[in-house]
N, C-alpha and C. Protein backbone atom coordinates (compact mmCIF):
# COMPACT_ATOMS: atom_id res chain seq x y z
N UNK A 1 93.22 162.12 -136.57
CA UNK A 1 91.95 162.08 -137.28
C UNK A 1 91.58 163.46 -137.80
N UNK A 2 91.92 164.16 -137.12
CA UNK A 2 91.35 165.50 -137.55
C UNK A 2 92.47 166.36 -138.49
N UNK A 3 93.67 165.90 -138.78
CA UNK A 3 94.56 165.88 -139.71
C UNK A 3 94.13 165.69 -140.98
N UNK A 4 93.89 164.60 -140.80
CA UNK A 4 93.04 163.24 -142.37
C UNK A 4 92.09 164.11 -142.32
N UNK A 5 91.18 164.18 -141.79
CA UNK A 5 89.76 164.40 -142.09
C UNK A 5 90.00 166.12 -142.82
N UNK A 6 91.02 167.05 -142.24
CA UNK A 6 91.37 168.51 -143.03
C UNK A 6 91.89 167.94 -144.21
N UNK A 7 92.66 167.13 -144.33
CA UNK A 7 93.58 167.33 -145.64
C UNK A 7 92.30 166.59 -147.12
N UNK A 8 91.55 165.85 -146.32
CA UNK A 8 90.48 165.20 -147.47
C UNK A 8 89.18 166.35 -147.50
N UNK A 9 89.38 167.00 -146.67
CA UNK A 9 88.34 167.81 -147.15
C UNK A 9 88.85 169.11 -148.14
N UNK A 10 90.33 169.27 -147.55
CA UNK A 10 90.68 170.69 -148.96
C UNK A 10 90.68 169.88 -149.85
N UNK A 11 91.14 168.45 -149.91
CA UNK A 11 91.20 168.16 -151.21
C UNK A 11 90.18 168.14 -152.09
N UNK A 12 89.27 167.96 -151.49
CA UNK A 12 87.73 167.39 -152.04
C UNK A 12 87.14 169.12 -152.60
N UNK A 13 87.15 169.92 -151.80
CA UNK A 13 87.33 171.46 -152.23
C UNK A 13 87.79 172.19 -153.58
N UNK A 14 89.13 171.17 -153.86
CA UNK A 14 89.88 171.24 -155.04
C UNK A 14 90.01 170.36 -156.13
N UNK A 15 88.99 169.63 -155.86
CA UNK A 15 88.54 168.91 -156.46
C UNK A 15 89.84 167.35 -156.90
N UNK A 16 90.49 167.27 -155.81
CA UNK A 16 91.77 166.24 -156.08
C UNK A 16 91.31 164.86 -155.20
N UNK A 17 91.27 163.65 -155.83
CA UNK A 17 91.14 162.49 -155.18
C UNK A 17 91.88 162.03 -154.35
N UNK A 18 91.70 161.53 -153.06
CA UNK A 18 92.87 161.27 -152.06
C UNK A 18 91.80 159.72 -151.68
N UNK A 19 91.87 158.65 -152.36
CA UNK A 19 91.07 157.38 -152.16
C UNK A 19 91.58 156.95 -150.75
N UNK A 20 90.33 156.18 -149.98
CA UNK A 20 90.56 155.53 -149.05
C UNK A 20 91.94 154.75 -149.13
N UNK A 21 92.19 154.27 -147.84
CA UNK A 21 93.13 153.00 -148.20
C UNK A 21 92.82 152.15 -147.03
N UNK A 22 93.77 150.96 -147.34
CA UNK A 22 93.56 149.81 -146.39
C UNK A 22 93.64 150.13 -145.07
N UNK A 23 95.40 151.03 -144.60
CA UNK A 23 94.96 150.93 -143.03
C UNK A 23 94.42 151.99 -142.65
N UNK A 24 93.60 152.60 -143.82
CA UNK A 24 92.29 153.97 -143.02
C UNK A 24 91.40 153.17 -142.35
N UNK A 25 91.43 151.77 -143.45
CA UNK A 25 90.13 150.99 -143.32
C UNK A 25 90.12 149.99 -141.97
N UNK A 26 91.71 149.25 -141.90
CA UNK A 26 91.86 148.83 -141.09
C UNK A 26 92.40 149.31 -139.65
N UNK A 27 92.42 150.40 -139.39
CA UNK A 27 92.38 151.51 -138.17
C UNK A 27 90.80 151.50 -137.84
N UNK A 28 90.43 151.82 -138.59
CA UNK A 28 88.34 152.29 -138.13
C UNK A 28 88.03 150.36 -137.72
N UNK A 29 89.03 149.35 -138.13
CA UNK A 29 87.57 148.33 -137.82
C UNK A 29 88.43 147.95 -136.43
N UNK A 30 89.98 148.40 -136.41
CA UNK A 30 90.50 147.79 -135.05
C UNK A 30 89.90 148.66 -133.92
N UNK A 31 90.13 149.93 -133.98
CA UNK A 31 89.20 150.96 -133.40
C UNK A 31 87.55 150.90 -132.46
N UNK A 32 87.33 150.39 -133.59
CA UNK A 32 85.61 149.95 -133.00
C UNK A 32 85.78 148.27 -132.81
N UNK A 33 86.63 147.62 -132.61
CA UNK A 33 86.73 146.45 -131.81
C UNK A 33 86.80 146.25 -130.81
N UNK A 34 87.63 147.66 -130.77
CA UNK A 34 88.26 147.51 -129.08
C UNK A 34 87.24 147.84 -128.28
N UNK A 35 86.08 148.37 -128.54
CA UNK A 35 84.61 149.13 -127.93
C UNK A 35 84.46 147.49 -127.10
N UNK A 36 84.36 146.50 -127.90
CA UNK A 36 83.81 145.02 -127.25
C UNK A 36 83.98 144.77 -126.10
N UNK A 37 85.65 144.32 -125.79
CA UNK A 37 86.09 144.32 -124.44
C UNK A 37 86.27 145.64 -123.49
N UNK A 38 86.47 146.49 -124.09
CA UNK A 38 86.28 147.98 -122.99
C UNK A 38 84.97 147.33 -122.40
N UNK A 39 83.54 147.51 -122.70
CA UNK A 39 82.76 147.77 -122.53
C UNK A 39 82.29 146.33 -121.74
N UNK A 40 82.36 145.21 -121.98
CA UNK A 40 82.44 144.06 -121.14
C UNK A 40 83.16 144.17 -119.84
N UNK A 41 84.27 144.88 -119.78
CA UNK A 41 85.06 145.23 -118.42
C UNK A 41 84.71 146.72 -117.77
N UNK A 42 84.11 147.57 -118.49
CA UNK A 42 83.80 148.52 -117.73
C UNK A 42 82.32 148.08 -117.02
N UNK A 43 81.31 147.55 -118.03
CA UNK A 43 80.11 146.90 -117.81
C UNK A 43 80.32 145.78 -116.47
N UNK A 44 81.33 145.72 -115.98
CA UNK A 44 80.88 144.19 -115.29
C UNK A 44 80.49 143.28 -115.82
N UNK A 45 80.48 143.50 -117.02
CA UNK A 45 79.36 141.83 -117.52
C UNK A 45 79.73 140.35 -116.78
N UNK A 46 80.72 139.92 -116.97
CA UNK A 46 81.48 138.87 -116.62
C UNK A 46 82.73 139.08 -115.80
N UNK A 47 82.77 139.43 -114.42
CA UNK A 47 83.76 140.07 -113.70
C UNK A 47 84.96 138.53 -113.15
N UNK A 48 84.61 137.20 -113.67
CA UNK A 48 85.67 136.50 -113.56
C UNK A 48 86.64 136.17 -114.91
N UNK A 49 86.23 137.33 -115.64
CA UNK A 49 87.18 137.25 -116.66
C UNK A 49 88.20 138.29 -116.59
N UNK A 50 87.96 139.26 -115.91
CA UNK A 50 88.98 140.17 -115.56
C UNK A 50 90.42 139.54 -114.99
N UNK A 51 91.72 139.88 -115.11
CA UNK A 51 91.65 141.48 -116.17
C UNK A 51 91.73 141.05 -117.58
N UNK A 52 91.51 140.23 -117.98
CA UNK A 52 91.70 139.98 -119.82
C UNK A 52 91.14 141.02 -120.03
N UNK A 53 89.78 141.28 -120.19
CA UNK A 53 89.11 142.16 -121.25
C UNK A 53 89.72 143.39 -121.42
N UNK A 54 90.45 143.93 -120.40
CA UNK A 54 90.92 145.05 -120.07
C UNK A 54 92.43 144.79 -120.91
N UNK A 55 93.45 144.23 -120.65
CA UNK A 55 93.99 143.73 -121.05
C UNK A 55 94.14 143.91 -123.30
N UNK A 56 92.76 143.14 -123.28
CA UNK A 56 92.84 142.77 -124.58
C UNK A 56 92.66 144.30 -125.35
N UNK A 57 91.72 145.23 -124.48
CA UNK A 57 90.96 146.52 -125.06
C UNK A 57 92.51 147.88 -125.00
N UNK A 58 92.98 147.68 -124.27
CA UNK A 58 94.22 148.08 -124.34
C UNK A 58 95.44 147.69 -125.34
N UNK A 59 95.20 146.10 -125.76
CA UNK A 59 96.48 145.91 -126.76
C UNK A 59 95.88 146.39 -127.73
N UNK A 60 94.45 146.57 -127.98
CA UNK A 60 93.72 146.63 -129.29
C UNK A 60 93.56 148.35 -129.89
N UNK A 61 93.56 149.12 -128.67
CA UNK A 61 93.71 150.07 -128.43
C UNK A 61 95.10 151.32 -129.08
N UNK A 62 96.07 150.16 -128.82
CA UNK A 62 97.71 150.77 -129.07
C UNK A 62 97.63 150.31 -130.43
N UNK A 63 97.31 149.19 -130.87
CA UNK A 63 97.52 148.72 -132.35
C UNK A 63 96.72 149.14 -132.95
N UNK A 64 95.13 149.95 -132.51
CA UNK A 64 94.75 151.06 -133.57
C UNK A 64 95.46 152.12 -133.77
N UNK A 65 96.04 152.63 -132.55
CA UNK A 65 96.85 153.97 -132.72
C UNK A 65 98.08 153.92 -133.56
N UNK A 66 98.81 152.81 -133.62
CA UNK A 66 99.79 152.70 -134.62
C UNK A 66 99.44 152.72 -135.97
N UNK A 67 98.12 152.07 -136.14
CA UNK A 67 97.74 151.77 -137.48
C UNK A 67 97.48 153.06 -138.07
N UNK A 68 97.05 153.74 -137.03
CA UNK A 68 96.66 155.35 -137.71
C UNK A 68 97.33 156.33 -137.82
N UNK A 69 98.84 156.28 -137.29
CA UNK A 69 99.10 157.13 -137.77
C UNK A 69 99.65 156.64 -139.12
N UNK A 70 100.34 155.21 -139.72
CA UNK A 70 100.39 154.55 -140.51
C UNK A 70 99.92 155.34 -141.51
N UNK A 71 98.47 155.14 -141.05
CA UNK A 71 97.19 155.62 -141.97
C UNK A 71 96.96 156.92 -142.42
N UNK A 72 97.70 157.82 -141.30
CA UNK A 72 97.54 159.39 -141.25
C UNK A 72 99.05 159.54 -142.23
N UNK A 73 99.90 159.19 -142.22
CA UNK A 73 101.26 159.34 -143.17
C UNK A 73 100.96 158.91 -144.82
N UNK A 74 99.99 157.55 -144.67
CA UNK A 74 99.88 157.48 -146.33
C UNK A 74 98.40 158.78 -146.97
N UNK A 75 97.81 159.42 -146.32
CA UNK A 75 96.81 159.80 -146.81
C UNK A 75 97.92 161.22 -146.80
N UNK A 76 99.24 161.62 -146.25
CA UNK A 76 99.50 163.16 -145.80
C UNK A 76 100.72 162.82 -147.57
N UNK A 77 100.92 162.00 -147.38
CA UNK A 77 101.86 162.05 -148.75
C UNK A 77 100.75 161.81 -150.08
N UNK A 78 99.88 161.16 -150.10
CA UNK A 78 98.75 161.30 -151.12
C UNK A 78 98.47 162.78 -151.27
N UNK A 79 98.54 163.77 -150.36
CA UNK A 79 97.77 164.79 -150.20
C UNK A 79 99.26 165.92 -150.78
N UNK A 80 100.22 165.50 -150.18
CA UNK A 80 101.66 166.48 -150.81
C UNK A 80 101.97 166.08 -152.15
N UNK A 81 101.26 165.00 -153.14
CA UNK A 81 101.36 164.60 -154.34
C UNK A 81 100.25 164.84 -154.93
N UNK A 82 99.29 165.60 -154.63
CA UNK A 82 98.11 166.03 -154.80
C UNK A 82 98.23 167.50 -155.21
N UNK A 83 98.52 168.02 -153.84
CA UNK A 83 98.49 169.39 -153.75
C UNK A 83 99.80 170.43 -154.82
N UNK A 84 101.02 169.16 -155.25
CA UNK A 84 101.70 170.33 -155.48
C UNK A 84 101.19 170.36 -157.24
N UNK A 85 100.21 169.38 -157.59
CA UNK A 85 99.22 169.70 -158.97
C UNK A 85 98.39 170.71 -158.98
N UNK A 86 98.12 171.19 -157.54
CA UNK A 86 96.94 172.62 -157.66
C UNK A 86 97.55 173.85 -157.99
């Protein structure tokens, strides 16, 4: 994240467009999904559902992290097709 977030900000500096994309988009919504079940299993809410929630917040967890770096590779080649125009 803090990769992406440097390389869109020199760009933006230099005035070069580096547009969102899908799995920026779809990293941030798997990301804050996984908040649901974390927080149901850390909460106790429903402790005869354990261990799913835990379970689920963990698969959801790894498949944001894949998605991002996904996400972090298409925004770093947007940014090396960017930059060698400055």
């Amino acid at each position: 994240e803090f990769w992406v977030a440097s390389i869109r900000r020199f760009s933006a500096e230099h005035r070069l467009n580096i547009p969102s994309s899908l799995w920026g988009k779809a990293k941030t919504n798997i990301l804050m999904w996984t908040f649901l079940p974390a927080f149901i299993s850390i909460g106790g809410f429903w402790p005869y559902l354990e261990p799913w929630p835990t379970h689920v917040a963990r698969a959801l967890l790894a498949i944001g992290l894949v998605v991002s770096y996904i996400s972090a590779w298409g925004y770093t080649r947007a940014f090396g097709r960017g930059y060698g125009a400055v």
